[in-house]
Protein backbone atom coordinates (compact mmCIF):
# COMPACT_ATOMS: atom_id res chain seq x y z
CA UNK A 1 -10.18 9.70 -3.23
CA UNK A 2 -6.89 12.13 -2.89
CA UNK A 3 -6.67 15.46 -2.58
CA UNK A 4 -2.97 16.99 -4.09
CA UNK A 5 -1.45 20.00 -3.30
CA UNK A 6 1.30 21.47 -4.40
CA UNK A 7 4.04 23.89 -2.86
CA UNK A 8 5.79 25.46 -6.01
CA UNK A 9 9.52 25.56 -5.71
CA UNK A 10 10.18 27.87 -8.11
CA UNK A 11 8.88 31.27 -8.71
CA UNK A 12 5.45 31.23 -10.57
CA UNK A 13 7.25 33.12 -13.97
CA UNK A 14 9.71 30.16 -13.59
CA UNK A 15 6.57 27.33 -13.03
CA UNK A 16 5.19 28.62 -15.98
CA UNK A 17 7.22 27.56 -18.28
CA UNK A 18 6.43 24.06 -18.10
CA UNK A 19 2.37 25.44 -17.93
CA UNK A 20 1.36 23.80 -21.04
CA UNK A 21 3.22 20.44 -20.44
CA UNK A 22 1.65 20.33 -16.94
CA UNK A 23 -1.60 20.94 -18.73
CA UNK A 24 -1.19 18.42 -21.48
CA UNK A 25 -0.43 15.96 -18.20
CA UNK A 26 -3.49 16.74 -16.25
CA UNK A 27 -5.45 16.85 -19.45
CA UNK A 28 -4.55 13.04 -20.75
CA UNK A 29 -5.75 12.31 -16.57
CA UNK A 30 -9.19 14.02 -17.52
CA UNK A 31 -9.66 12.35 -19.90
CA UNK A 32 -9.23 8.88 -18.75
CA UNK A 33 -11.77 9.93 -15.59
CA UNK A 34 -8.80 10.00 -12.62
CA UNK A 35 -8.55 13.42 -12.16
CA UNK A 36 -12.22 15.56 -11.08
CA UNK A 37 -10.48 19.08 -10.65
CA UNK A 38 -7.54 21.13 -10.23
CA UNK A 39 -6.62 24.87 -9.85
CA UNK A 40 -4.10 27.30 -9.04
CA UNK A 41 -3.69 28.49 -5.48
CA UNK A 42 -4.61 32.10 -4.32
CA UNK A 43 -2.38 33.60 -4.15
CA UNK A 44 -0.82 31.50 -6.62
CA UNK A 45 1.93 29.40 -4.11
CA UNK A 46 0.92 25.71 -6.23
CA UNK A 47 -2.35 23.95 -6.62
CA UNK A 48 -4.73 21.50 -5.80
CA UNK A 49 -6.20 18.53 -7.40
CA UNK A 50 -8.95 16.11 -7.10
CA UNK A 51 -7.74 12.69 -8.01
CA UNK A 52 -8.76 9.10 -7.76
CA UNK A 53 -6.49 5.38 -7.86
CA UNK A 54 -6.37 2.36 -6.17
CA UNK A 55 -3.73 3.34 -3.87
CA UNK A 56 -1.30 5.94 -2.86
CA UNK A 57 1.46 4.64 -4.32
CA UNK A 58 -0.33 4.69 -7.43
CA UNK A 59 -0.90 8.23 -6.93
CA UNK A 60 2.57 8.77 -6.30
CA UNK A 61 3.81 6.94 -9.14
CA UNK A 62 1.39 8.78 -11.48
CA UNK A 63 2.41 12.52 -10.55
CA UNK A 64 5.85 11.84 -10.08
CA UNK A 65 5.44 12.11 -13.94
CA UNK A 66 4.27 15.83 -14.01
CA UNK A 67 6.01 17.96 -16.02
CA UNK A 68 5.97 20.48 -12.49
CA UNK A 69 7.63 17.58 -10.61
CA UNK A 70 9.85 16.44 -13.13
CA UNK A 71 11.45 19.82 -13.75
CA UNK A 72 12.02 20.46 -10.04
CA UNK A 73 8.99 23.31 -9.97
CA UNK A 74 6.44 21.42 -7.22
CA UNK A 75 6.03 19.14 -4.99
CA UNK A 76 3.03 17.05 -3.97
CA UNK A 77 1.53 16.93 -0.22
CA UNK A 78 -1.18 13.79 -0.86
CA UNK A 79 -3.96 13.34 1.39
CA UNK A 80 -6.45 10.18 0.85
CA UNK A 81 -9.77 10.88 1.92
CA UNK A 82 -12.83 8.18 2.08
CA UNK A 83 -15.82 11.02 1.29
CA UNK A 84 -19.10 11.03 3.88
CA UNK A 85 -21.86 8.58 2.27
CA UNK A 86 -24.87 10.26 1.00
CA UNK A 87 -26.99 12.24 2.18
CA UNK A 88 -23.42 14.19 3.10
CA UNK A 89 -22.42 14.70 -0.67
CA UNK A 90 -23.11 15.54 -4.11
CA UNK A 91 -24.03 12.68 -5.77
CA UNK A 92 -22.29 13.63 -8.66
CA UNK A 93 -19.16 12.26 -6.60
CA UNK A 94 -21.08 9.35 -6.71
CA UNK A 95 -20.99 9.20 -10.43
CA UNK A 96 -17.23 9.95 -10.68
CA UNK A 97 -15.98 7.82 -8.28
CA UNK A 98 -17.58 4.68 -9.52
CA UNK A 99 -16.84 5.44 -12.48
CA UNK A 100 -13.90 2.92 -14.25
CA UNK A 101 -10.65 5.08 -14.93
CA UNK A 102 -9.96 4.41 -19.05
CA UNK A 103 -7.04 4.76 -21.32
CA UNK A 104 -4.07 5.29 -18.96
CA UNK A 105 -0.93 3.08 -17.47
CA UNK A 106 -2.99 2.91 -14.12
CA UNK A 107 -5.23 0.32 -15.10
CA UNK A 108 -8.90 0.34 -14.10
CA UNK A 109 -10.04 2.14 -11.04
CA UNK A 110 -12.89 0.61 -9.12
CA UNK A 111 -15.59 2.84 -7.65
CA UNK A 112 -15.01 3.88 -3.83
CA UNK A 113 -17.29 1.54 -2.62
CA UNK A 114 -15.67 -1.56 -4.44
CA UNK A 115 -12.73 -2.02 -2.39
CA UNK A 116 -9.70 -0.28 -0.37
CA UNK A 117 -9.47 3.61 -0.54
């Protein structure tokens, strides 16, 4: 499991411009299961996101193609984290992170359990 966050570079009128591309991006990441959450900082200095892959450089790879990164507005701090086992979370984790990641150029994502986090 990694945990983003982001340092805009920009000032947030200029971030916000690419707002609906970046949300397109995290969007077509929701949808294939890799990405749980995200949100603005407050105050509103980047973000953070909830993401899952195989590996940090997969990670990497992946957000290197947001719209905030590719237009020189952010930049990602990434911090892999292997979650406590239950009773110590939600088991809805549990249901997200084993599930398989679908319908993106990052393959299938095993569950946290199935291999190297």
């Amino acid at each position: 499991m990694f945990i983003l966050i982001s340092e805009y570079l920009k000032p947030v009128d200029e971030v916000d411009r690419f707002y609906a591309q970046h949300a397109a991006f995290l969007a077509k990441h929701y949808g294939s299961g890799r990405v749980l959450g995200s949100g603005r900082r407050n105050p509103p200095s980047g973000g953070i996101i909830l993401a899952k892959g195989e590996s940090r450089r997969e990670i990497e790879e992946i957000f290197r193609e947001d719209p905030f990164v590719m237009n020189d507005c952010a930049r990602y701090s990434i911090f892999e984290f292997n979650p406590n086992p239950p009773p110590r979370r939600q088991p809805q984790l549990d249901d997200w992170l084993n599930a398989p990641v679908s319908g993106d150029e990052g393959g299938q994502s095993k569950g946290a359990n199935d291999g190297d986090r």
